[in-house]
PDB file of N, CA and C in Angstrom:
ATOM      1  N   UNK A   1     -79.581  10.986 -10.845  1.00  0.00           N
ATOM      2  CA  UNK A   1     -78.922  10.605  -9.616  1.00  0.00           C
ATOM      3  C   UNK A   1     -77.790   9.622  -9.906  1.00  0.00           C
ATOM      4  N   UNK A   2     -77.958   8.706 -11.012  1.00  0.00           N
ATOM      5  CA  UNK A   2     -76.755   7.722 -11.279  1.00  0.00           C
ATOM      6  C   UNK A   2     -75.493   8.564 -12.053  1.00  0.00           C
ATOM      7  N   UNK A   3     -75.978   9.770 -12.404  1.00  0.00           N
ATOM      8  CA  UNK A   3     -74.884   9.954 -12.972  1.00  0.00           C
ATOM      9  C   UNK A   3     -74.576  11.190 -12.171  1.00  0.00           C
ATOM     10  N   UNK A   4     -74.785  11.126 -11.237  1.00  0.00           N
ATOM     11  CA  UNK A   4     -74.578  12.130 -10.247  1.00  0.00           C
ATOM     12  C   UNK A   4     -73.238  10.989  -9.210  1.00  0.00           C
ATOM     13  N   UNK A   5     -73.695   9.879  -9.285  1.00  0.00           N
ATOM     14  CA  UNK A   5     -73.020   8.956  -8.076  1.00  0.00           C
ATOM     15  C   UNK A   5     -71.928   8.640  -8.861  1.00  0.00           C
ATOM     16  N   UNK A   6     -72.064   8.598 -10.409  1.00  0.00           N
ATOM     17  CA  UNK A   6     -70.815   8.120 -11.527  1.00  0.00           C
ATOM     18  C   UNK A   6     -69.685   9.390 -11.288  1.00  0.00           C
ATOM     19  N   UNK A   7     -70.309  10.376 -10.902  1.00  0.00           N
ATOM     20  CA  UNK A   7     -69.678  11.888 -11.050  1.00  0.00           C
ATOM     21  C   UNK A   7     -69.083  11.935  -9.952  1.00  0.00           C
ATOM     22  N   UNK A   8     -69.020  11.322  -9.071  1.00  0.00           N
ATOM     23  CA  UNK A   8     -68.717  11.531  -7.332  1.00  0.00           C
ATOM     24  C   UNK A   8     -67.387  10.779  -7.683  1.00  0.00           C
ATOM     25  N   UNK A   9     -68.201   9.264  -7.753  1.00  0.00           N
ATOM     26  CA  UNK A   9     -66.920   8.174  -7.654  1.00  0.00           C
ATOM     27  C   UNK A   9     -65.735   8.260  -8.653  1.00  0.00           C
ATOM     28  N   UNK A  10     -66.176   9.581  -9.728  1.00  0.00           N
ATOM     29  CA  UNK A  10     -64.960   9.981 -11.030  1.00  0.00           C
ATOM     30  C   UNK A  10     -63.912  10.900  -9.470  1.00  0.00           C
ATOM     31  N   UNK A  11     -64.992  12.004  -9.093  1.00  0.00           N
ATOM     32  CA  UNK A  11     -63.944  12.755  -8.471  1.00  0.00           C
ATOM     33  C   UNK A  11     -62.658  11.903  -7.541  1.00  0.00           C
ATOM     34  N   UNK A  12     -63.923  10.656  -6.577  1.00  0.00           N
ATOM     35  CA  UNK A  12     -63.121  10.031  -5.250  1.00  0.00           C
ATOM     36  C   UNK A  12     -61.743   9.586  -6.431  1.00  0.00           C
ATOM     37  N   UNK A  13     -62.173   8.813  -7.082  1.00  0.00           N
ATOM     38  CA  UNK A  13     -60.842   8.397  -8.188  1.00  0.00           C
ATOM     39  C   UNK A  13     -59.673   9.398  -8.820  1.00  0.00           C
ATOM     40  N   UNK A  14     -60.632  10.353  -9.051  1.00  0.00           N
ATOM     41  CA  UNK A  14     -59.282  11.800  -9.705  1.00  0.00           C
ATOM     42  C   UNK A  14     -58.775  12.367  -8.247  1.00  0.00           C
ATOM     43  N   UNK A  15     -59.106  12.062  -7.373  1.00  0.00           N
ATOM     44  CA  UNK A  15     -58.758  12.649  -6.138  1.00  0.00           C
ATOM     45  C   UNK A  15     -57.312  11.159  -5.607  1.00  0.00           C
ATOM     46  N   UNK A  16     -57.789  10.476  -5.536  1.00  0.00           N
ATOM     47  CA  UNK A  16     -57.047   9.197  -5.482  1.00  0.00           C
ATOM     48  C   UNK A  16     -55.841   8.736  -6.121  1.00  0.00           C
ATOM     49  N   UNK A  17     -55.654   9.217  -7.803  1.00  0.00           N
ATOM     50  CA  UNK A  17     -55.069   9.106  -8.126  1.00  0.00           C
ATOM     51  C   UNK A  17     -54.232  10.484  -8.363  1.00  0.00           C
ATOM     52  N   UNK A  18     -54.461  11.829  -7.707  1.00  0.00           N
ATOM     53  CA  UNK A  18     -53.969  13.035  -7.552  1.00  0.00           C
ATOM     54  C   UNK A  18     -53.013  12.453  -6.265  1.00  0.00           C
ATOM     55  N   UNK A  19     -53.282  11.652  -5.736  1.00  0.00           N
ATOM     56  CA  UNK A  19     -52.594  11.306  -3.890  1.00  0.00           C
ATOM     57  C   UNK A  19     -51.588  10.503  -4.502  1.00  0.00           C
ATOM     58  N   UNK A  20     -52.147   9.559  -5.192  1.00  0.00           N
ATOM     59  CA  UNK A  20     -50.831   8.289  -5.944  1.00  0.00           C
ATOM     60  C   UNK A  20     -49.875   9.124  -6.912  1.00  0.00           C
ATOM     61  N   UNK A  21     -50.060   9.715  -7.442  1.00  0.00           N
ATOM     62  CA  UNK A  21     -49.561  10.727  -8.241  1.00  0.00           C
ATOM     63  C   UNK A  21     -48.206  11.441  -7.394  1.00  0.00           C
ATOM     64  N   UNK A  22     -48.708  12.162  -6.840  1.00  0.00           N
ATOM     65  CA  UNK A  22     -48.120  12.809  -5.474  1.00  0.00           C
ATOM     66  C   UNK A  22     -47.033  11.864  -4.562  1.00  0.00           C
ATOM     67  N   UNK A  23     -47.481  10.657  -4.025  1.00  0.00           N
ATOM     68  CA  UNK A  23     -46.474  10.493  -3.548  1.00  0.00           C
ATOM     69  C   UNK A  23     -45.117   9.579  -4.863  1.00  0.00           C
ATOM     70  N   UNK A  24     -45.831   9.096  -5.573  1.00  0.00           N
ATOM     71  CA  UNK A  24     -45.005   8.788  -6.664  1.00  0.00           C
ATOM     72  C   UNK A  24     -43.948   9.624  -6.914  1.00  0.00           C
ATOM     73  N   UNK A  25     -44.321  10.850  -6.966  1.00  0.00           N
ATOM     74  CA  UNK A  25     -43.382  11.919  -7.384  1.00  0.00           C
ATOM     75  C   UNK A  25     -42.610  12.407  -6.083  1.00  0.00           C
ATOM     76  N   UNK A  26     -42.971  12.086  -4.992  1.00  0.00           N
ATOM     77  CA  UNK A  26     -42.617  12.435  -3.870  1.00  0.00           C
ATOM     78  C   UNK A  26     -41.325  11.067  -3.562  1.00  0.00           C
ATOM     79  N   UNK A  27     -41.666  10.036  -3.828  1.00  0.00           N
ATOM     80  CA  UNK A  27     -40.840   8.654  -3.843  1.00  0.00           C
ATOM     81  C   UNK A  27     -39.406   9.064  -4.952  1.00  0.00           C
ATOM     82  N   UNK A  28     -40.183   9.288  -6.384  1.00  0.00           N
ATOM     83  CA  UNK A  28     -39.188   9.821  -7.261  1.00  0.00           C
ATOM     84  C   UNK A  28     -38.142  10.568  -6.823  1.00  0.00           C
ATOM     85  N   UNK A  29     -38.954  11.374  -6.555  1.00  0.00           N
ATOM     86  CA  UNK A  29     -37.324  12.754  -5.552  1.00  0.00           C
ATOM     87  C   UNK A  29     -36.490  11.928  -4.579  1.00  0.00           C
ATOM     88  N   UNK A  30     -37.166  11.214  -3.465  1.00  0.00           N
ATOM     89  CA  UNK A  30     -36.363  10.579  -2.852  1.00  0.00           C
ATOM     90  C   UNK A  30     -35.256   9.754  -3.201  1.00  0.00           C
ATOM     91  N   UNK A  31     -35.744   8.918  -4.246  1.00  0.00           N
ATOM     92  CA  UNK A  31     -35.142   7.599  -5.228  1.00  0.00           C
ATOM     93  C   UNK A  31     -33.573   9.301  -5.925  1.00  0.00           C
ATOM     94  N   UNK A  32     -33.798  10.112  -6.252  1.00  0.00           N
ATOM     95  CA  UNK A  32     -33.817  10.800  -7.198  1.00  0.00           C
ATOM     96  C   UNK A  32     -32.076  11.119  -6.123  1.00  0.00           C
ATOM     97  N   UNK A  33     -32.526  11.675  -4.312  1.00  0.00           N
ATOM     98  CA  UNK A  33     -31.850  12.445  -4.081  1.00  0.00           C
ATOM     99  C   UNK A  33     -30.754  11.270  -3.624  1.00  0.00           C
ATOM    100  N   UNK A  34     -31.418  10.184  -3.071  1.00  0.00           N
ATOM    101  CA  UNK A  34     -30.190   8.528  -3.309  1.00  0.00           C
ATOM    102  C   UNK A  34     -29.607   8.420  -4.056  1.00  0.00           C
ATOM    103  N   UNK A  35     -29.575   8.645  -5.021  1.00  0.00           N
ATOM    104  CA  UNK A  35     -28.857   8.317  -6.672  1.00  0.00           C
ATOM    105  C   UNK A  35     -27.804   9.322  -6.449  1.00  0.00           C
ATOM    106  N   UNK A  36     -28.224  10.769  -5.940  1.00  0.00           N
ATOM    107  CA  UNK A  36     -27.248  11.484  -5.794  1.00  0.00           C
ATOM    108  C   UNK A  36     -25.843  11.627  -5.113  1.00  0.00           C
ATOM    109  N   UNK A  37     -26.986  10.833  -4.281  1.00  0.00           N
ATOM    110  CA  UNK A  37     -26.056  10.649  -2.890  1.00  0.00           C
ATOM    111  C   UNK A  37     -24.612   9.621  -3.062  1.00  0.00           C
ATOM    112  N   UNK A  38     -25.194   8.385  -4.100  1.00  0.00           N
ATOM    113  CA  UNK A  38     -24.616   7.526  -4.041  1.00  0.00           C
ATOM    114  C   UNK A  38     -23.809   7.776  -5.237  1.00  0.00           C
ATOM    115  N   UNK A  39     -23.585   8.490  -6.173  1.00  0.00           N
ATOM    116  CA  UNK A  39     -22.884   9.241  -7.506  1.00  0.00           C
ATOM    117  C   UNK A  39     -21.556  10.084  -6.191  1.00  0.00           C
ATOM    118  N   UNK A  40     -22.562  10.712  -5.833  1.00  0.00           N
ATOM    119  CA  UNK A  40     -21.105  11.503  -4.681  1.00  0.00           C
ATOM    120  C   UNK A  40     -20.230  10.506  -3.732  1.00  0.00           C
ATOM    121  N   UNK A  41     -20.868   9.661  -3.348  1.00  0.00           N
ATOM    122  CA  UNK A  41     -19.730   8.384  -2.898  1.00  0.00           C
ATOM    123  C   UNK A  41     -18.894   7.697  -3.470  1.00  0.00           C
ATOM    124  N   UNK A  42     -19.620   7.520  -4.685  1.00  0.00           N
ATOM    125  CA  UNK A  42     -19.223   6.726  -5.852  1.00  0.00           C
ATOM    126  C   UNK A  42     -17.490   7.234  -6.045  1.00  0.00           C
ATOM    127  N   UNK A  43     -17.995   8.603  -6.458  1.00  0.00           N
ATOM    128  CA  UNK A  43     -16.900   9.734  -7.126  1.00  0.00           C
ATOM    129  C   UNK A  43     -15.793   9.911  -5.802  1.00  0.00           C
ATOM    130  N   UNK A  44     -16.007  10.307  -4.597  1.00  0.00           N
ATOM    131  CA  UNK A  44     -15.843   9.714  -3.382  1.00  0.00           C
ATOM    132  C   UNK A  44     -14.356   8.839  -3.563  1.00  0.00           C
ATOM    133  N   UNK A  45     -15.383   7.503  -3.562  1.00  0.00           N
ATOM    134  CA  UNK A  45     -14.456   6.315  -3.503  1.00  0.00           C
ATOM    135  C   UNK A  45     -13.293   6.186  -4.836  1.00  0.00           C
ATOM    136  N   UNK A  46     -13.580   6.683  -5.767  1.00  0.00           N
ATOM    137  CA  UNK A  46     -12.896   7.084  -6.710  1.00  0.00           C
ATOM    138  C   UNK A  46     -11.654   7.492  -6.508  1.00  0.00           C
ATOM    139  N   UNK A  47     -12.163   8.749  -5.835  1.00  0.00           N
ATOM    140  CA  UNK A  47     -10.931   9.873  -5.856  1.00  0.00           C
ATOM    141  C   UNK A  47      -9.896   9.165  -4.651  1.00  0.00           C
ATOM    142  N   UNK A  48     -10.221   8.121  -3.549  1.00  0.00           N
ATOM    143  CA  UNK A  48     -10.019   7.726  -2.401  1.00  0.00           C
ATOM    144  C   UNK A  48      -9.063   6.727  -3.232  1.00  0.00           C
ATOM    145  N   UNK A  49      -9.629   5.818  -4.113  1.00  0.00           N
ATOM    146  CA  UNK A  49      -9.012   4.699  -4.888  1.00  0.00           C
ATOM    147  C   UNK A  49      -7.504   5.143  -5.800  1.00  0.00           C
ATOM    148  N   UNK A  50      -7.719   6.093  -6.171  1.00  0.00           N
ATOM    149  CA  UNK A  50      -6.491   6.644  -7.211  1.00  0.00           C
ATOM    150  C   UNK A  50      -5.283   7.261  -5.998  1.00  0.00           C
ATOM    151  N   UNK A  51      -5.866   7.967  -4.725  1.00  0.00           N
ATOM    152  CA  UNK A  51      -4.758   8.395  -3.928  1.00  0.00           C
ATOM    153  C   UNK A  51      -4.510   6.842  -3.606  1.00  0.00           C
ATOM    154  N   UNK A  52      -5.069   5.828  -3.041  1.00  0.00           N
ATOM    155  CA  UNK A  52      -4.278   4.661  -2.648  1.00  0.00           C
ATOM    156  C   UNK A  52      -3.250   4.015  -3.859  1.00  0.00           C
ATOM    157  N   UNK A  53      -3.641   3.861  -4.661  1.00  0.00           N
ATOM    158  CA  UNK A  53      -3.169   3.751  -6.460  1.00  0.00           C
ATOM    159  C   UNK A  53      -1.437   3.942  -6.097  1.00  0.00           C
ATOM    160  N   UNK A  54      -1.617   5.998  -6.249  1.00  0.00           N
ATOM    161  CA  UNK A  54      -0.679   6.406  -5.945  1.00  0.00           C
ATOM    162  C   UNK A  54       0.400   5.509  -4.588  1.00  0.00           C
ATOM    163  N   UNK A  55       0.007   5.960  -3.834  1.00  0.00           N
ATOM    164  CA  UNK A  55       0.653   5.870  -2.245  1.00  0.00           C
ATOM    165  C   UNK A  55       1.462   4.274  -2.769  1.00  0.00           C
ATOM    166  N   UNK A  56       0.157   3.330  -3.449  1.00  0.00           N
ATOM    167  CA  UNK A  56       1.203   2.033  -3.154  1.00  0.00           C
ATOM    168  C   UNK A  56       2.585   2.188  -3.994  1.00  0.00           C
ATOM    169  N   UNK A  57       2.044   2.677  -5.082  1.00  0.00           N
ATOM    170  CA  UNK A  57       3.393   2.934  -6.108  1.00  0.00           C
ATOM    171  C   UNK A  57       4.568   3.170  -5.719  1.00  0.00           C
ATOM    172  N   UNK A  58       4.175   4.346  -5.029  1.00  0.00           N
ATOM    173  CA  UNK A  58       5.223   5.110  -3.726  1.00  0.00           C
ATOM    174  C   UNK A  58       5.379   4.324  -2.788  1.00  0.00           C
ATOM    175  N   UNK A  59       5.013   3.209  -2.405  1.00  0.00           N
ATOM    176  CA  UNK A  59       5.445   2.425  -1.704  1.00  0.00           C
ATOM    177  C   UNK A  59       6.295   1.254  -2.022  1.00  0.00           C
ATOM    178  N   UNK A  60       5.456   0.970  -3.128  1.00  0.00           N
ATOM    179  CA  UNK A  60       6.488   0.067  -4.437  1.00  0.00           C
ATOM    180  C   UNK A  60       7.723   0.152  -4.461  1.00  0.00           C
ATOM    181  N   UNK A  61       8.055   1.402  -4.877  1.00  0.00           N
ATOM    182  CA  UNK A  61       9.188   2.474  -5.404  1.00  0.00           C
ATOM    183  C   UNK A  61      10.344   2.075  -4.157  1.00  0.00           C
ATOM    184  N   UNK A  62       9.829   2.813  -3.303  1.00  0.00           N
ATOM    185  CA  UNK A  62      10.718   2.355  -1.865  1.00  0.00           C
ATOM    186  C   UNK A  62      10.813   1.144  -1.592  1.00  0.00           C
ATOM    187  N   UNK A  63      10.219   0.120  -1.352  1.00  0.00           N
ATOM    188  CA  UNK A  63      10.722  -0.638  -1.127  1.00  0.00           C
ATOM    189  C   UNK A  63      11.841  -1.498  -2.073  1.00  0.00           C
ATOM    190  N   UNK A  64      11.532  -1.324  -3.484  1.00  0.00           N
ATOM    191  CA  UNK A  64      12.451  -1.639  -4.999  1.00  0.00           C
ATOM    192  C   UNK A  64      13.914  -0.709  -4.254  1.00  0.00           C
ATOM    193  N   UNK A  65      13.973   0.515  -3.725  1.00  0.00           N
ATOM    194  CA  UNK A  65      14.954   1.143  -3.644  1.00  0.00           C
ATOM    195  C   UNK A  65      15.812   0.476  -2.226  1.00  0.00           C
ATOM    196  N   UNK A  66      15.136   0.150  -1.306  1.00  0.00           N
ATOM    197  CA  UNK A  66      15.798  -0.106  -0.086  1.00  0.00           C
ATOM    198  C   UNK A  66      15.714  -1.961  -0.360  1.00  0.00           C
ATOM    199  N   UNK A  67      15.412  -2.459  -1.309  1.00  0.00           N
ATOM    200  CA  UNK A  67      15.862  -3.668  -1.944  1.00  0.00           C
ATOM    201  C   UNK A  67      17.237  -3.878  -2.603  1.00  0.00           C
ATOM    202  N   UNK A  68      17.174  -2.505  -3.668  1.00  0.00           N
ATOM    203  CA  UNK A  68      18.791  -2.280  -3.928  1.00  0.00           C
ATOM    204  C   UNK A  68      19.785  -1.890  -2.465  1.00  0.00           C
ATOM    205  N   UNK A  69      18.939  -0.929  -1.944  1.00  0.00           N
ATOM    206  CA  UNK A  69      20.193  -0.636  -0.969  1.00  0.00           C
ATOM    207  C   UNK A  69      20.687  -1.683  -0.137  1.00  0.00           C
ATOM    208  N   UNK A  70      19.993  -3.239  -0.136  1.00  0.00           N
ATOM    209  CA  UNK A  70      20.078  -4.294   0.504  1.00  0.00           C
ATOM    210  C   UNK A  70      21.087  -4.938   0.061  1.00  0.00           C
ATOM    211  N   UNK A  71      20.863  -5.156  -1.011  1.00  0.00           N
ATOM    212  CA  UNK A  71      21.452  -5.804  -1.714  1.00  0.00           C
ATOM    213  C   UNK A  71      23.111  -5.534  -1.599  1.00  0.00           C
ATOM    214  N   UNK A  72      23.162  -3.948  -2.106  1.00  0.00           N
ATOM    215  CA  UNK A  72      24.741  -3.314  -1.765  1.00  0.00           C
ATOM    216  C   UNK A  72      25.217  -3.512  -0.515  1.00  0.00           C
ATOM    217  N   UNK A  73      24.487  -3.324   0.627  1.00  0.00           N
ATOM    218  CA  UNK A  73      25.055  -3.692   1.924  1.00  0.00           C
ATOM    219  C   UNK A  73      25.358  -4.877   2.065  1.00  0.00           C
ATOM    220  N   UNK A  74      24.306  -5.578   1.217  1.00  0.00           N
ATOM    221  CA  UNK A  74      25.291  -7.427   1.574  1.00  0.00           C
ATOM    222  C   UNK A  74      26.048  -7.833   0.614  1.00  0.00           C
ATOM    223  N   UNK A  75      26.295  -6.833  -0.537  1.00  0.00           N
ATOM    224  CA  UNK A  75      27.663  -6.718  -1.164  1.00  0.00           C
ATOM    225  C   UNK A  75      28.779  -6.512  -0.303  1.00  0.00           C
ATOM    226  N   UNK A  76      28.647  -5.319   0.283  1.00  0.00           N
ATOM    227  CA  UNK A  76      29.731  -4.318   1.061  1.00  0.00           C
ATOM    228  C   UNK A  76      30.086  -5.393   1.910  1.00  0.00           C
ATOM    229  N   UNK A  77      28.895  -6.154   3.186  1.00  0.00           N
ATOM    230  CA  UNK A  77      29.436  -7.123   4.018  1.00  0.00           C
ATOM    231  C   UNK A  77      29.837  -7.535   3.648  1.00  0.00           C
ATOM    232  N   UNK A  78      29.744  -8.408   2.818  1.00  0.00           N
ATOM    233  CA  UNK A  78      30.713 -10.004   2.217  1.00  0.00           C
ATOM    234  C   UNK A  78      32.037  -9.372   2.133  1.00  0.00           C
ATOM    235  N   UNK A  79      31.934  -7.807   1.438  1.00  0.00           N
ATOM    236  CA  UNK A  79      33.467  -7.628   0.607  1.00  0.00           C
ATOM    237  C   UNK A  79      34.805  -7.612   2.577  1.00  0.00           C
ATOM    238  N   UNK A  80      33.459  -6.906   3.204  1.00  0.00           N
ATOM    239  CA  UNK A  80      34.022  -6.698   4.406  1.00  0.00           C
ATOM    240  C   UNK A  80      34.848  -7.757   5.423  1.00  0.00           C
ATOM    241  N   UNK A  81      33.711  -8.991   4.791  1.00  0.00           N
ATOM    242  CA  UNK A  81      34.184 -10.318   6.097  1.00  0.00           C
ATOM    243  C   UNK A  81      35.390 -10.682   4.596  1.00  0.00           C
ATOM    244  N   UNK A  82      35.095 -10.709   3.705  1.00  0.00           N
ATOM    245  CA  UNK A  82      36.690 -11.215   2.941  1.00  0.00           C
ATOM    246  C   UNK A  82      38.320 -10.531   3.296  1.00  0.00           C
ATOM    247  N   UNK A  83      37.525  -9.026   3.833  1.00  0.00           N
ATOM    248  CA  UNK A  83      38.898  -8.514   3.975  1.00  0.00           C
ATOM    249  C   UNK A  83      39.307  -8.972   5.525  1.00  0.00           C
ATOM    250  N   UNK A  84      38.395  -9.249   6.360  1.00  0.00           N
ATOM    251  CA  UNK A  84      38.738  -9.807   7.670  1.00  0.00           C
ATOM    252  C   UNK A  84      39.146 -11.094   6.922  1.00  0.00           C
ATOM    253  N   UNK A  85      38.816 -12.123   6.604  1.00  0.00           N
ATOM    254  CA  UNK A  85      39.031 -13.360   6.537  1.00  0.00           C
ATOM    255  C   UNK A  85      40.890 -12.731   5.757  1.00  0.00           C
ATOM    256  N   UNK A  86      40.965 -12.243   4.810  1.00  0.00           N
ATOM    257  CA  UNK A  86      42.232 -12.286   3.951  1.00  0.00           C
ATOM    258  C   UNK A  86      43.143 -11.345   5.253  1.00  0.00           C
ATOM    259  N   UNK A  87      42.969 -10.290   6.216  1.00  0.00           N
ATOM    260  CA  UNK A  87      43.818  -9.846   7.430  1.00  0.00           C
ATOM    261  C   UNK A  87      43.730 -11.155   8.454  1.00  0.00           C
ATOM    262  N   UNK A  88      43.250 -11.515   8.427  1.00  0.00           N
ATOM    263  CA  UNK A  88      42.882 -13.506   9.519  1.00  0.00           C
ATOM    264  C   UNK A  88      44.565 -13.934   9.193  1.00  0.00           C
ATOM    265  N   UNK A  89      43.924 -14.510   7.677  1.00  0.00           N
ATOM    266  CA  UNK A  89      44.906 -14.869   7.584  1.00  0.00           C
ATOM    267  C   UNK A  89      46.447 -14.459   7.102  1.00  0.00           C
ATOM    268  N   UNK A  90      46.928 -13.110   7.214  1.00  0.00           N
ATOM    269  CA  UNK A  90      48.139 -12.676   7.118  1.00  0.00           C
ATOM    270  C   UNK A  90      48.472 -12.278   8.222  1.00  0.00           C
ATOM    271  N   UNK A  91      47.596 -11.951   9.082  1.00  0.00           N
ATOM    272  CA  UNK A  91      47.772 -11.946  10.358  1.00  0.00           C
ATOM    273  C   UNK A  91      48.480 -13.454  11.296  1.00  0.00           C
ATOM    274  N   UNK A  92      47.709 -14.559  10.999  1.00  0.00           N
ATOM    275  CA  UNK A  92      48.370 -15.516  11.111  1.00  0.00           C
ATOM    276  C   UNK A  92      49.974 -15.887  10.275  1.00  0.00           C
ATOM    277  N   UNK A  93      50.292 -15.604   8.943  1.00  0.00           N
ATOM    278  CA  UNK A  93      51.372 -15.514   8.528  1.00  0.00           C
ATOM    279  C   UNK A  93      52.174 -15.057   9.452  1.00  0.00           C
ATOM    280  N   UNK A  94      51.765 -13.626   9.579  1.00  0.00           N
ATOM    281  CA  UNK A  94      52.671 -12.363  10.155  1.00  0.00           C
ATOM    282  C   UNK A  94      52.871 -12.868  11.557  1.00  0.00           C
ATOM    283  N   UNK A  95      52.589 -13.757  12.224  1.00  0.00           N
ATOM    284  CA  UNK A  95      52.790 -14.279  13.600  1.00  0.00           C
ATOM    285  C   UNK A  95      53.998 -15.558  13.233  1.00  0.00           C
ATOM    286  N   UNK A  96      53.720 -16.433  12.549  1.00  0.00           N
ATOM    287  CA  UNK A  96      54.414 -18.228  12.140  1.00  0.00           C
ATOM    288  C   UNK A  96      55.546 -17.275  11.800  1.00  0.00           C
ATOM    289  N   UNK A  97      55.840 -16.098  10.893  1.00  0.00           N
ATOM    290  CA  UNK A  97      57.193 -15.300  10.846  1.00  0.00           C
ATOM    291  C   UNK A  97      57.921 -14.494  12.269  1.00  0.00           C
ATOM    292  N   UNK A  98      57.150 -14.280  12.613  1.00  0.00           N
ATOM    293  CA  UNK A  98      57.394 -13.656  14.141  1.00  0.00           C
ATOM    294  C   UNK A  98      58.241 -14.924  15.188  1.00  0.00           C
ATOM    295  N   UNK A  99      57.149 -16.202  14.868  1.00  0.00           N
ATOM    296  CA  UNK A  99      57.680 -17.186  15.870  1.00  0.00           C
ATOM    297  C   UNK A  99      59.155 -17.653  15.162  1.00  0.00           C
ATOM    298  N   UNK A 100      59.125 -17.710  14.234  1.00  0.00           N
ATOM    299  CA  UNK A 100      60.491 -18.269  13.252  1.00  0.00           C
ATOM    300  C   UNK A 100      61.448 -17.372  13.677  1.00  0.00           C
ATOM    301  N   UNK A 101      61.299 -16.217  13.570  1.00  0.00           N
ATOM    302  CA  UNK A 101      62.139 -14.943  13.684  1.00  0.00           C
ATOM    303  C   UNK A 101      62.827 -15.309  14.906  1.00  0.00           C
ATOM    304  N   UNK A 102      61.709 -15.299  15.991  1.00  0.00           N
ATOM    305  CA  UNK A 102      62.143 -15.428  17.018  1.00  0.00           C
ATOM    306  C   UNK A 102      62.831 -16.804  17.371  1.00  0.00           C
ATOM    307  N   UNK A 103      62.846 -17.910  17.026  1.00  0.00           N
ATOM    308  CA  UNK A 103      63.482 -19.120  17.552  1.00  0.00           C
ATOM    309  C   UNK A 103      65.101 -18.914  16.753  1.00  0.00           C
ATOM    310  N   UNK A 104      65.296 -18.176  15.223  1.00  0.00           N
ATOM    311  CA  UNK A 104      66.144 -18.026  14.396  1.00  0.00           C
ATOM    312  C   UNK A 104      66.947 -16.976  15.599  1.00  0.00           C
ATOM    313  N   UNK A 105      66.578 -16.372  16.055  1.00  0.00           N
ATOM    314  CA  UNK A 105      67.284 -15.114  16.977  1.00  0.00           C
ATOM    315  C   UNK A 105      67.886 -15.494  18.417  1.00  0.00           C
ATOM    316  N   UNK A 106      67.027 -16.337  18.824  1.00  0.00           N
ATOM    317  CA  UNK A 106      67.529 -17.305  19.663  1.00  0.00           C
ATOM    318  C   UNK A 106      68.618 -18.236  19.564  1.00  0.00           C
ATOM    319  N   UNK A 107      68.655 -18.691  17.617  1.00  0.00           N
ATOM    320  CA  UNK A 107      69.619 -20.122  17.875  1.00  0.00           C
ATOM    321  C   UNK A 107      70.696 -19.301  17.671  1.00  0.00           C
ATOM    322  N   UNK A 108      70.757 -17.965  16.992  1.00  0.00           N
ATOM    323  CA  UNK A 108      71.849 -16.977  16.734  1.00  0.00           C
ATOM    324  C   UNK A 108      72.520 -16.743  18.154  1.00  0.00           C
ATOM    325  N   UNK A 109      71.715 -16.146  19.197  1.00  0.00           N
ATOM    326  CA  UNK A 109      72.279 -16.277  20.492  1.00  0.00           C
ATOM    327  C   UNK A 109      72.898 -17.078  21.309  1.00  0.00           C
ATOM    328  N   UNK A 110      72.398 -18.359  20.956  1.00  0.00           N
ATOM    329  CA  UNK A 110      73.102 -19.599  21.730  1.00  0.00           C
ATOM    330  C   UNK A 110      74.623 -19.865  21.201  1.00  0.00           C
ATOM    331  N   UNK A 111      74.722 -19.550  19.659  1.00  0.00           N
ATOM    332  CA  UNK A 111      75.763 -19.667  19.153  1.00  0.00           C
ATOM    333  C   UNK A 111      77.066 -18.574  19.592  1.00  0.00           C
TER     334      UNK A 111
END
């Protein structure tokens, strides 16, 4: 009979550890299909990381380019307000000759 009750409490135990067994392996898969999951995000964020990579470059790029084109336009202005400032002033010349002209044309007339 004792080794009848030793024989029971072997099975309750091989039965017990057939259940622990089981969900162990049942946990495993789970653990197993997370890992997967998180490898595909991973790779995911990856592929997500290299298009941003890109894009800034390309954003880089442009702005380096419309930095130059800045630059030339406030070349071009300056060259622009010099040529107003240098017509300013021949324009003013071209008037102080006008007024001369004219008072010289006048004293010619009086005479």
């Amino acid at each position: 009979e004792e080794l009848q009750q030793e024989r029971d409490d072997l099975k309750t135990q091989v039965v017990e550890l057939g259940t622990e067994v089981e969900q162990t392996l049942t946990e495993n898969e789970a653990l197993k299909e997370e890992r997967e999951t998180l490898l595909q995000d991973l790779e995911s964020l990856r592929g997500e990381s290299t298009q941003l990579k890109a894009e800034k470059e390309h954003l880089n790029k442009q702005i380096e380019e419309m930095e130059v084109q800045l630059a030339n336009l406030t070349e071009e202005k300056e060259g622009v307000l010099q040529e107003r400032l240098q017509s300013s002033d021949s324009l003013g010349e071209l008037k102080d000759q006008y007024s001369q002209l004219q008072v010289e044309n006048e004293t010619v007339q009086v005479e």
